[in-house]
C-alpha atoms as a PDB file:
ATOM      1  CA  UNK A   1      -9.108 -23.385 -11.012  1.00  0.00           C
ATOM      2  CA  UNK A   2      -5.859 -21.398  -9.589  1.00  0.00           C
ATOM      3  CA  UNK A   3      -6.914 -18.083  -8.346  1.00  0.00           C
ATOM      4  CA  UNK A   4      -4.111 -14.929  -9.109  1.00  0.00           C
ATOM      5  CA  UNK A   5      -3.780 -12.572  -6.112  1.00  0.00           C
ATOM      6  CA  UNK A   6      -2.074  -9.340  -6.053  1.00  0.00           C
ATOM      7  CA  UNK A   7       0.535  -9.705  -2.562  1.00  0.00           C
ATOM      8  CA  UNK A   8       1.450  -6.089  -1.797  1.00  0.00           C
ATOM      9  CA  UNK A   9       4.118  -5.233   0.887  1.00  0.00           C
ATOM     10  CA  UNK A  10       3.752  -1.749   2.075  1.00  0.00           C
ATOM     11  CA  UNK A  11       6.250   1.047   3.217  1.00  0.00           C
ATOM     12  CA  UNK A  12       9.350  -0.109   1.610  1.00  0.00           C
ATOM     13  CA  UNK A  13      11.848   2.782   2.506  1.00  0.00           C
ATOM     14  CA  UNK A  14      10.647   3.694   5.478  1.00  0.00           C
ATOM     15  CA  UNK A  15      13.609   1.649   7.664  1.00  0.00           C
ATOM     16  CA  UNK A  16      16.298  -0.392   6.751  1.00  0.00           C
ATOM     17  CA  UNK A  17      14.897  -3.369   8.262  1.00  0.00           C
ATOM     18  CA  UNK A  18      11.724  -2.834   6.320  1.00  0.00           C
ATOM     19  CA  UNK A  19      13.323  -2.575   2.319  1.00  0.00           C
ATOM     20  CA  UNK A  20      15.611  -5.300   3.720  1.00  0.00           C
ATOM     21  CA  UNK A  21      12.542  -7.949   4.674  1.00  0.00           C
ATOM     22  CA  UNK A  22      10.245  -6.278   1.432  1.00  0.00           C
ATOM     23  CA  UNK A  23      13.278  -7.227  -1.017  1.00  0.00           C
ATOM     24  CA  UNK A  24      14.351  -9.948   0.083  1.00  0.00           C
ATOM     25  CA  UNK A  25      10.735 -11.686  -0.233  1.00  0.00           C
ATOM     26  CA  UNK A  26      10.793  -9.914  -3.843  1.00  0.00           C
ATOM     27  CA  UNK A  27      13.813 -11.449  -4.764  1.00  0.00           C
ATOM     28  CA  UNK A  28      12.400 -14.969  -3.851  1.00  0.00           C
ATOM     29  CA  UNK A  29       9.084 -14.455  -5.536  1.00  0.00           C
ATOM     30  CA  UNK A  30       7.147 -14.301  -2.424  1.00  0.00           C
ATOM     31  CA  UNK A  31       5.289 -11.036  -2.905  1.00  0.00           C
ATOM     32  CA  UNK A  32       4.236  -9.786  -6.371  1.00  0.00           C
ATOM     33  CA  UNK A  33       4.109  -5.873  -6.022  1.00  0.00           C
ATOM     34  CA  UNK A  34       5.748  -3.365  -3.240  1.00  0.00           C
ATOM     35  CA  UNK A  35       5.055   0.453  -2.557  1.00  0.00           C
ATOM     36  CA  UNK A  36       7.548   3.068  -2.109  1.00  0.00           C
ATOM     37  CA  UNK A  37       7.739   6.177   0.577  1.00  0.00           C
ATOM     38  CA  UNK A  38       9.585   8.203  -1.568  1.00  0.00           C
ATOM     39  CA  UNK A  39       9.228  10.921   0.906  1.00  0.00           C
ATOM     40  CA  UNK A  40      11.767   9.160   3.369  1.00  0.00           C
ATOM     41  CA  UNK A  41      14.975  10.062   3.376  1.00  0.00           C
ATOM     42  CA  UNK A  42      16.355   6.474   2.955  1.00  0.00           C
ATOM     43  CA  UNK A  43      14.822   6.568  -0.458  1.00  0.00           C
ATOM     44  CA  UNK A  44      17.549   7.663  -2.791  1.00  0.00           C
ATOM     45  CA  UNK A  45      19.683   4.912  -0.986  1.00  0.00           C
ATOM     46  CA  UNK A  46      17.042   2.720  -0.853  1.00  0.00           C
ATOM     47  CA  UNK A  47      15.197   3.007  -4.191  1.00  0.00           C
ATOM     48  CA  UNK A  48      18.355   1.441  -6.634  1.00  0.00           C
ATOM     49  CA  UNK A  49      18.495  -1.915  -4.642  1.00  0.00           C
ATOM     50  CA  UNK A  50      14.895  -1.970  -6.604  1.00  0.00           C
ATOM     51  CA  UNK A  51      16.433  -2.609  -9.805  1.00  0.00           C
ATOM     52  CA  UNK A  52      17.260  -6.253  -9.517  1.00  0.00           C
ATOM     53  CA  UNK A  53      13.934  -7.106  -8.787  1.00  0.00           C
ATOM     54  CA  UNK A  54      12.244  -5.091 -11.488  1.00  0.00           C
ATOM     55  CA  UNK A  55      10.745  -7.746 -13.462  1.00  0.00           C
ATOM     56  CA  UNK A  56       9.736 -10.185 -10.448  1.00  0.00           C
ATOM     57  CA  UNK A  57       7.691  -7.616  -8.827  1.00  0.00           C
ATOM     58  CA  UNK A  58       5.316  -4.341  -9.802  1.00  0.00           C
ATOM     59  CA  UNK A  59       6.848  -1.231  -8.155  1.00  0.00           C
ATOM     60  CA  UNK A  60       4.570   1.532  -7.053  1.00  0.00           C
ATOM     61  CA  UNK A  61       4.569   5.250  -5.169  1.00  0.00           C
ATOM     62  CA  UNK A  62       3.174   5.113  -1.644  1.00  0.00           C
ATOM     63  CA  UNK A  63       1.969   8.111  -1.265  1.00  0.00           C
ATOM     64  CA  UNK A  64       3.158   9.541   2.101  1.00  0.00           C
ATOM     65  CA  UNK A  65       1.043  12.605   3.467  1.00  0.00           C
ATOM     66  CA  UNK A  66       0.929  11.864   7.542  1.00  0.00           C
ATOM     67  CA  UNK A  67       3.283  11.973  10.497  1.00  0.00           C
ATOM     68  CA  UNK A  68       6.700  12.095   8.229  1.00  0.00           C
ATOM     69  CA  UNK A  69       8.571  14.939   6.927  1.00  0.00           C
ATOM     70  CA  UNK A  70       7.732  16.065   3.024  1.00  0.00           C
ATOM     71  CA  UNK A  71       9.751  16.722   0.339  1.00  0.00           C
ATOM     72  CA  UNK A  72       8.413  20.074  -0.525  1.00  0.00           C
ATOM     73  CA  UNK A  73       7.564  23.244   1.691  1.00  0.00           C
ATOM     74  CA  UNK A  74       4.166  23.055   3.307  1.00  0.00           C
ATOM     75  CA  UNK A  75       3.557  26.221   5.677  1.00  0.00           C
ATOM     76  CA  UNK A  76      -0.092  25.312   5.925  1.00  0.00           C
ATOM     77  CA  UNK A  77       0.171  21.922   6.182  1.00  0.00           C
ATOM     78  CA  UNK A  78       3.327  21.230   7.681  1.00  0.00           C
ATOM     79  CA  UNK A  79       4.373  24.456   9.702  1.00  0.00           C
ATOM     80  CA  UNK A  80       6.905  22.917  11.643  1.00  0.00           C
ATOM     81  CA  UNK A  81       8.322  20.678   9.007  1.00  0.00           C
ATOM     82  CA  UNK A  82       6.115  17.206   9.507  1.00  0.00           C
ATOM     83  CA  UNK A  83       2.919  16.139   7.699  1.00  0.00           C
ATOM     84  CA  UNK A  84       0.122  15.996  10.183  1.00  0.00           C
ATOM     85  CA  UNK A  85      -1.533  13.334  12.150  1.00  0.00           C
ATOM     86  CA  UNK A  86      -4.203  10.315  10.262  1.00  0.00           C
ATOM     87  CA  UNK A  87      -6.896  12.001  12.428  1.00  0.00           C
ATOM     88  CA  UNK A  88      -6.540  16.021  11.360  1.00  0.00           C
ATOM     89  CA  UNK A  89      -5.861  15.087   7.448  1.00  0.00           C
ATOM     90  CA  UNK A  90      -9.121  13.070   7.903  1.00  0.00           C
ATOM     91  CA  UNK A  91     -11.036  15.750   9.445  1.00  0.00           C
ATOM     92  CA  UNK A  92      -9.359  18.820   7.381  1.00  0.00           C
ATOM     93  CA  UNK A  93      -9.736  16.673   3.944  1.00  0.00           C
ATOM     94  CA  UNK A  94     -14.077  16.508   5.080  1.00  0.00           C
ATOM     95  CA  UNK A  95     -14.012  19.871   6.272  1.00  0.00           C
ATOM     96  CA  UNK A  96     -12.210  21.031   3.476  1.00  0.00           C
ATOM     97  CA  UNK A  97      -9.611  23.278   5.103  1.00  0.00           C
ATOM     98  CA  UNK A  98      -6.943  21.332   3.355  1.00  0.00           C
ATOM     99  CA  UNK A  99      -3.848  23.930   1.339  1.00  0.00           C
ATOM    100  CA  UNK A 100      -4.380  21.736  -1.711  1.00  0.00           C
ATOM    101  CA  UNK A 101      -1.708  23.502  -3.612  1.00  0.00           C
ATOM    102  CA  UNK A 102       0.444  22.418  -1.135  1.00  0.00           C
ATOM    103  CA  UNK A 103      -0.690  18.698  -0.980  1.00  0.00           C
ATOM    104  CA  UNK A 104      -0.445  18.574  -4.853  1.00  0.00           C
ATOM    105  CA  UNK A 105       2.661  19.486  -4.959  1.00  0.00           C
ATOM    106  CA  UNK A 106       3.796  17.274  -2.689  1.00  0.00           C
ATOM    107  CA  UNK A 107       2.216  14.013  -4.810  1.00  0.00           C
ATOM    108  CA  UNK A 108       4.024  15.229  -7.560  1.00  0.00           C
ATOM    109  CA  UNK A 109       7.418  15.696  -5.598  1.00  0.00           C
ATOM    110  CA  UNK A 110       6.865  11.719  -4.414  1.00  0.00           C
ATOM    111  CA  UNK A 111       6.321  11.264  -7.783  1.00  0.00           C
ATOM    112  CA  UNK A 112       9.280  12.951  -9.051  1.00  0.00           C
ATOM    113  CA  UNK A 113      10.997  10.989  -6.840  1.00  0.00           C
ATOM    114  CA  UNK A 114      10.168   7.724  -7.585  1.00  0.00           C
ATOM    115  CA  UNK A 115      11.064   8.246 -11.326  1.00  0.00           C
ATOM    116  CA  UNK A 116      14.037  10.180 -10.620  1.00  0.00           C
ATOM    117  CA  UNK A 117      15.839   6.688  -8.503  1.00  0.00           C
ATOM    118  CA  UNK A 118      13.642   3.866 -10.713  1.00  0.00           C
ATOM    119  CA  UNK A 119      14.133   5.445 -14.057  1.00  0.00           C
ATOM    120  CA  UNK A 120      10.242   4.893 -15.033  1.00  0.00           C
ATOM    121  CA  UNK A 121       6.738   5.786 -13.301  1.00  0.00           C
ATOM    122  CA  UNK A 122       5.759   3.819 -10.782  1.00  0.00           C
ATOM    123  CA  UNK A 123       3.543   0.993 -11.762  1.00  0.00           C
ATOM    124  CA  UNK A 124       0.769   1.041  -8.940  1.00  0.00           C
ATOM    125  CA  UNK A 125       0.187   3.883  -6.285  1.00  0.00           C
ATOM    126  CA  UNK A 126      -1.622   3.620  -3.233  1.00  0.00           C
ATOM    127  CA  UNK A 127      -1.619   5.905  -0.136  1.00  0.00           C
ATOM    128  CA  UNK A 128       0.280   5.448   3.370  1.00  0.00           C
ATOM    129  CA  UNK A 129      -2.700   4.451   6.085  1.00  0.00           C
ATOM    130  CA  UNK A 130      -5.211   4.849   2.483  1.00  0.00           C
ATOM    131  CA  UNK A 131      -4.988   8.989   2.466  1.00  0.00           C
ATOM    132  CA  UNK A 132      -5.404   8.537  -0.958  1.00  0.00           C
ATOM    133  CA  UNK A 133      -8.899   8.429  -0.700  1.00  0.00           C
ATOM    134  CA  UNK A 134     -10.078  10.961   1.382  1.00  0.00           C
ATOM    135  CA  UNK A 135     -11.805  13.902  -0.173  1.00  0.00           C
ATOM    136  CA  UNK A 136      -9.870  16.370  -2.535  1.00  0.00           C
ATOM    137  CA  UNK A 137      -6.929  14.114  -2.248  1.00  0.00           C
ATOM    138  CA  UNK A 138      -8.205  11.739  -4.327  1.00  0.00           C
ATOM    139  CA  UNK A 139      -9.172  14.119  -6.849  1.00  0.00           C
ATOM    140  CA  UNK A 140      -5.562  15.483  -6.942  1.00  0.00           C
ATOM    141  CA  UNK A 141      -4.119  11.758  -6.859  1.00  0.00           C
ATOM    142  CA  UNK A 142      -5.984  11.247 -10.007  1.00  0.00           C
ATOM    143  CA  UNK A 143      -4.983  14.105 -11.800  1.00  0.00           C
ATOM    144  CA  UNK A 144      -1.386  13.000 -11.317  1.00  0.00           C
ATOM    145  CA  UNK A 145      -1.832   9.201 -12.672  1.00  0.00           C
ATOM    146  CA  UNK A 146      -4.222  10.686 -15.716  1.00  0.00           C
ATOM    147  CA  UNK A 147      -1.482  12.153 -16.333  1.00  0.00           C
ATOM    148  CA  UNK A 148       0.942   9.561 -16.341  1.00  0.00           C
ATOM    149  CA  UNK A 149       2.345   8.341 -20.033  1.00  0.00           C
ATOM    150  CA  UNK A 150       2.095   4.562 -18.284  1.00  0.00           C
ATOM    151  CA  UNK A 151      -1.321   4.838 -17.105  1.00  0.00           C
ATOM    152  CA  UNK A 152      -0.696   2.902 -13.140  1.00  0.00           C
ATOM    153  CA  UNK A 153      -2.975   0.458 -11.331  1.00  0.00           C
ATOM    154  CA  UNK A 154      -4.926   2.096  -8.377  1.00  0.00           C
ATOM    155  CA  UNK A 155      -5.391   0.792  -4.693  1.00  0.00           C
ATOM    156  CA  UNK A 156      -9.259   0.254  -4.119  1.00  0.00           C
ATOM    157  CA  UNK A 157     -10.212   0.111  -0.764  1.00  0.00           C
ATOM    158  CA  UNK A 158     -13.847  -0.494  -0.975  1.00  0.00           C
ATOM    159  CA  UNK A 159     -15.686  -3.360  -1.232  1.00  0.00           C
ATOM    160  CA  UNK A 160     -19.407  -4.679   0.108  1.00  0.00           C
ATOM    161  CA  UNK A 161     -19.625  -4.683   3.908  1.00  0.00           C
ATOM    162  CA  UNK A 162     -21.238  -8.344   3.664  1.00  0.00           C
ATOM    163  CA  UNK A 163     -17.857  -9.504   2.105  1.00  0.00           C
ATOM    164  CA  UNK A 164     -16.002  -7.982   5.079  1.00  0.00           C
ATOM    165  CA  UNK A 165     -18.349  -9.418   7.393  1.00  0.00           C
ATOM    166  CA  UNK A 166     -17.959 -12.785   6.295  1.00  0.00           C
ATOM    167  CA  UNK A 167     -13.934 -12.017   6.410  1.00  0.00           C
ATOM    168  CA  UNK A 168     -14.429 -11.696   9.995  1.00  0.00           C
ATOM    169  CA  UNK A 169     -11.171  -9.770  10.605  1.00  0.00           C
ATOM    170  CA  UNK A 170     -11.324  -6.332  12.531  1.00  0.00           C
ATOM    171  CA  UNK A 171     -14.765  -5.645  10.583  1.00  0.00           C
ATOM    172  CA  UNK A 172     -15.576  -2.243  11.882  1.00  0.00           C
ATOM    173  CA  UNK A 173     -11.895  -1.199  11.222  1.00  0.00           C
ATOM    174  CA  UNK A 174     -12.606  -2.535   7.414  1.00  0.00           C
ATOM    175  CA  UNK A 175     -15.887  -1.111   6.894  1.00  0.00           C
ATOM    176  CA  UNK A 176     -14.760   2.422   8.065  1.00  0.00           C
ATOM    177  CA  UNK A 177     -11.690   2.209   5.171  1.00  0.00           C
ATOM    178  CA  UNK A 178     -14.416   0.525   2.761  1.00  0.00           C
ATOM    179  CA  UNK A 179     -16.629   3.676   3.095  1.00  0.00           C
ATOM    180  CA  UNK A 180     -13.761   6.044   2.981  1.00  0.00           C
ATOM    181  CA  UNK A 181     -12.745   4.422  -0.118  1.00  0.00           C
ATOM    182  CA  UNK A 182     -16.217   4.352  -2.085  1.00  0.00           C
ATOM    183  CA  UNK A 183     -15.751   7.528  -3.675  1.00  0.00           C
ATOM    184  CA  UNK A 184     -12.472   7.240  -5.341  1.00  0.00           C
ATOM    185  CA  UNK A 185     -13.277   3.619  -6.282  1.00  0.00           C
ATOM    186  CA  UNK A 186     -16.528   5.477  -8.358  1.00  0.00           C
ATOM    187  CA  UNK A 187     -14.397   8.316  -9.789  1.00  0.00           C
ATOM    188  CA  UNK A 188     -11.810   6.453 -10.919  1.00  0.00           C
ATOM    189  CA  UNK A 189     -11.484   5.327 -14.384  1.00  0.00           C
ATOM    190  CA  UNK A 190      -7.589   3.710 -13.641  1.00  0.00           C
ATOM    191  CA  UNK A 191      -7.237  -0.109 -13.853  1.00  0.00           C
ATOM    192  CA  UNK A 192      -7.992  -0.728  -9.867  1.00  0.00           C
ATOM    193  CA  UNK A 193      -8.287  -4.421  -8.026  1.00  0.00           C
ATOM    194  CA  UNK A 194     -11.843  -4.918  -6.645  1.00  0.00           C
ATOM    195  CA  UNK A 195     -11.381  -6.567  -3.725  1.00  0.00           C
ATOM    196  CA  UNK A 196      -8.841  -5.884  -0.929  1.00  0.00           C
ATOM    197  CA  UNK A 197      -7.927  -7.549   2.412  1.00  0.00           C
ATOM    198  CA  UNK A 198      -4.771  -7.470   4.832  1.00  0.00           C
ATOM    199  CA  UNK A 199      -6.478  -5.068   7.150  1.00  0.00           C
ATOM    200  CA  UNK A 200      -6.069  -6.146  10.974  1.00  0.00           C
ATOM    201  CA  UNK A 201      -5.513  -4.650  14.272  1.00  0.00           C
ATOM    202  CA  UNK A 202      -1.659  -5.357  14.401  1.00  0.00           C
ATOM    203  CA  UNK A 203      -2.121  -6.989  17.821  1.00  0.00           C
ATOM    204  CA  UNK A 204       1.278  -8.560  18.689  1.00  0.00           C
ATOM    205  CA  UNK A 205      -1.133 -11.124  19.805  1.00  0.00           C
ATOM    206  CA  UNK A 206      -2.312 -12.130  16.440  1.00  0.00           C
ATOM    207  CA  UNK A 207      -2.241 -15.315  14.290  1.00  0.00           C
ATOM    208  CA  UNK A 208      -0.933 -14.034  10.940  1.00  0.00           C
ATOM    209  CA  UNK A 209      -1.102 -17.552   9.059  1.00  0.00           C
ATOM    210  CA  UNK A 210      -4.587 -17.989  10.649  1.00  0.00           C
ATOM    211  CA  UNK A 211      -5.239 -14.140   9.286  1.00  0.00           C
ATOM    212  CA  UNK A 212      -3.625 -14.943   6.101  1.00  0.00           C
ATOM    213  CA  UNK A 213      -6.402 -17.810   5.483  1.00  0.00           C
ATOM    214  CA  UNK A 214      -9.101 -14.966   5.957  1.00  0.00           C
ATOM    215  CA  UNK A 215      -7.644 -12.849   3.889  1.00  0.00           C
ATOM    216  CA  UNK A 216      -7.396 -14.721   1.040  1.00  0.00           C
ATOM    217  CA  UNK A 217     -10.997 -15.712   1.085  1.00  0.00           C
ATOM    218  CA  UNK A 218     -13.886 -14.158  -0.919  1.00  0.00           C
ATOM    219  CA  UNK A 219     -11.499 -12.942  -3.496  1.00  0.00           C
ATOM    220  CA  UNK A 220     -12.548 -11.166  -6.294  1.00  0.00           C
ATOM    221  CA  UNK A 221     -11.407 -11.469  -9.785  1.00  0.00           C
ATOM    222  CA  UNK A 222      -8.684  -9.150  -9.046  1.00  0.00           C
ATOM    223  CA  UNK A 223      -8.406  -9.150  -5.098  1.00  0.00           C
ATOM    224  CA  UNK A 224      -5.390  -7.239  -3.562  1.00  0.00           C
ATOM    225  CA  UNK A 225      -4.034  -8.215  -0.527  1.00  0.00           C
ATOM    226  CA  UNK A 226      -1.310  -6.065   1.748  1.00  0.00           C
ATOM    227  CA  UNK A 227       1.084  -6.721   3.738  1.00  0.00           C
ATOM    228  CA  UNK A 228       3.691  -5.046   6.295  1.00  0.00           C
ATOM    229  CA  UNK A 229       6.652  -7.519   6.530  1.00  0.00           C
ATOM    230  CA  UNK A 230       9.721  -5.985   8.178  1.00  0.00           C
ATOM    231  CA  UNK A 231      12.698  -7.194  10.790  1.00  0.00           C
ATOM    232  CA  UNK A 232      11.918  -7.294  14.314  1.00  0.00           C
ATOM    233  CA  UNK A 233      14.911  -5.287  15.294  1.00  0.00           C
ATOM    234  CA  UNK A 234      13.577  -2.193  14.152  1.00  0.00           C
ATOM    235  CA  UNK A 235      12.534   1.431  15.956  1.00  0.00           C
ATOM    236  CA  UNK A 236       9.124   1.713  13.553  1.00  0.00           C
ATOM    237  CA  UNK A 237       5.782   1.343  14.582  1.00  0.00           C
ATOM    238  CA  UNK A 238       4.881  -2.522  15.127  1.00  0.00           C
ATOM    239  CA  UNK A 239       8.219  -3.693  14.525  1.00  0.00           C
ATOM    240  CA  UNK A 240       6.879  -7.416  16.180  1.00  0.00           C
ATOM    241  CA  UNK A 241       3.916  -7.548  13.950  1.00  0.00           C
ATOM    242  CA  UNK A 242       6.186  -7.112  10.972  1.00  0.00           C
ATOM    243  CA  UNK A 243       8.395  -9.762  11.646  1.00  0.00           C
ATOM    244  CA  UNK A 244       6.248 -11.972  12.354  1.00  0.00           C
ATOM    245  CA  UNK A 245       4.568 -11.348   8.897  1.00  0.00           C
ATOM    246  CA  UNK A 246       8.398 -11.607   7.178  1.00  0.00           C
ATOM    247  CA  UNK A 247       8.619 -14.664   9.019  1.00  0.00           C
ATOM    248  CA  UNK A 248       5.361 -16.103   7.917  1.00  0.00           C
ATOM    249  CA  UNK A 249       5.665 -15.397   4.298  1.00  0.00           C
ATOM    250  CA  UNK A 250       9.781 -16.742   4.014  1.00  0.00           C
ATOM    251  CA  UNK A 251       7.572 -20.302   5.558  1.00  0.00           C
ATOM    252  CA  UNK A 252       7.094 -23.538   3.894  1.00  0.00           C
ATOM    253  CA  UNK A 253       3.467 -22.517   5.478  1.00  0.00           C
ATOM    254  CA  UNK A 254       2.785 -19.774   3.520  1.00  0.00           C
ATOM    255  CA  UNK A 255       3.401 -21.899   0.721  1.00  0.00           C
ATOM    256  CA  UNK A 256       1.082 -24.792   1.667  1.00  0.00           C
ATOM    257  CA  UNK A 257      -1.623 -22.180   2.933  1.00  0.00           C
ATOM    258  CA  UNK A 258      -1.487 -21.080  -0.933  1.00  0.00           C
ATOM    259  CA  UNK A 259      -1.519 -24.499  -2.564  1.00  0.00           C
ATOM    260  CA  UNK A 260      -4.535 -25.372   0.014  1.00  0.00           C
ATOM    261  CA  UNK A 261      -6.658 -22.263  -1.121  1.00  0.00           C
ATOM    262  CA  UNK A 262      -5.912 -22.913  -4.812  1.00  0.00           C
ATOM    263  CA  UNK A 263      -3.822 -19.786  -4.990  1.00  0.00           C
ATOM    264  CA  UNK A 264      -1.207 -17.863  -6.406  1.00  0.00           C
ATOM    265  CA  UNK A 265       0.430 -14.810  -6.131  1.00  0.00           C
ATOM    266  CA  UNK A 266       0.867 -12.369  -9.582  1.00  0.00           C
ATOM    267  CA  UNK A 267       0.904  -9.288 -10.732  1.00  0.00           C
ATOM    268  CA  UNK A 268      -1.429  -6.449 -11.047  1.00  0.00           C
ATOM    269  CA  UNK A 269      -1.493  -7.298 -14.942  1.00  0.00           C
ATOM    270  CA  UNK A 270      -2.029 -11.126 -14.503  1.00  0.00           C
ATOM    271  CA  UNK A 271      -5.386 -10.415 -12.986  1.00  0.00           C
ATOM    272  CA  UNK A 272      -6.661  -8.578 -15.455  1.00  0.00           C
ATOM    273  CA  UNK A 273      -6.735 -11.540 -18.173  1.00  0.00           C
END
């Protein structure tokens, strides 16, 4: 029987050559959801090329609270006008020294924002490098889809360490975001996938279609898989690794790797039948 997996591309509006790569696989059905920094400033240029693909693809908020600039004024946690490092959120959020008014109104600024270019709420959220999580963050993440007229998918994180293990792909990496995760997988009441892969070191040395044939097995009955495709002639962060993901998933091999796993890719909503 054909399995349904959820193929998520992260970080669309973060760079040119990232929406570029992320919609062009939307338009030609090769991913089946994509998540928004609506905190970039490329977003309100960004977000209306969205519209074509609309009903090929779920749209979701990425929620963006490290290393960029916000859309709101954080004194606390952005003095000097950019989000702080994946390292001090993590240990502020567990010490709880976080300015939580300030961090929910951000989340509801990105979500603002995403409704204000789309025209709707987004359809999924998840968090840029899985802040969404982390303690008090999660609980104000939440809040803000509970309170969402269209009630949006959530991105679990979590799932049993023997799974991962027998994944075999950057396992300590993996179990560290499984545990973070945990908690907001048990709070949550949202419609959430319950098994997630995609994690790896981003080694310009890596075999993505070997990765790819990890990731997709062991999947749960709704198993969520992410991705980072982009252009290699880029100035972000692992510019190589992305296009060599674009690359892989525009392939007649991506294709055959799916038909050879009995797989397909959907959306969040064709999982849940």
């Amino acid at each position: 029987m054909t399995r349904t997996v959820i193929l998520c591309a992260d970080d669309y509006g973060h760079s040119a050559p990232i929406s570029r790569a992320i919609l062009d696989l939307a338009r030609h059905g090769r991913i089946s959801a994509l998540s928004c920094m609506t905190a970039s400033p490329l977003w309100a240029a960004h977000g209306p090329w969205l519209h074509e693909v609309r009903n090929k693809v779920d749209i979701g908020l990425h929620i963006t609270l490290v290393d960029e600039a916000p859309l709101t004024k954080m004194p606390n946690t952005a003095p000097h006008g950019k989000l702080p490092s994946i390292g001090e959120l993590i240990l502020k959020s567990y010490l709880g020294t976080l300015d939580m008014t300030e961090i929910t109104a951000e989340i509801f600024a990105q979500l603002a924002a995403f409704d204000t270019v789309m025209g709707f709420s987004p359809q999924h959220i998840d968090g840029h490098l899985h802040t969404h999580v982390l303690p008090r963050i999660r609980n104000a993440v939440l809040g803000a889809a509970e309170g969402l007229s269209n009630r949006p998918w959530l991105r679990n994180i979590a799932e049993p360490y023997a799974t991962i293990i027998k994944r075999g792909v950057t396992v300590p990496k993996a179990a560290f975001l499984a545990t973070l995760g945990g908690a907001f997988a048990r709070a949550s009441q949202a419609p959430m996938n319950d098994t997630f892969s995609g994690v790896y070191d981003f080694s310009p040395e890596s075999d993505y279609a070997a990765l790819f044939a990890r990731f997709v097995t062991s999947p749960g009955k709704r198993h969520l898989i992410l991705c980072h495709p982009g252009e290699t002639d880029d100035t972000s962060a692992h510019a190589v690794v992305r296009g060599r993901e674009y690359a892989y998933f525009k392939s007649d091999a991506f294709l055959a790797s799916l038909t050879a796993h009995d797989i397909r890719i959907g959306r969040f909503a064709e999982t849940a039948a």
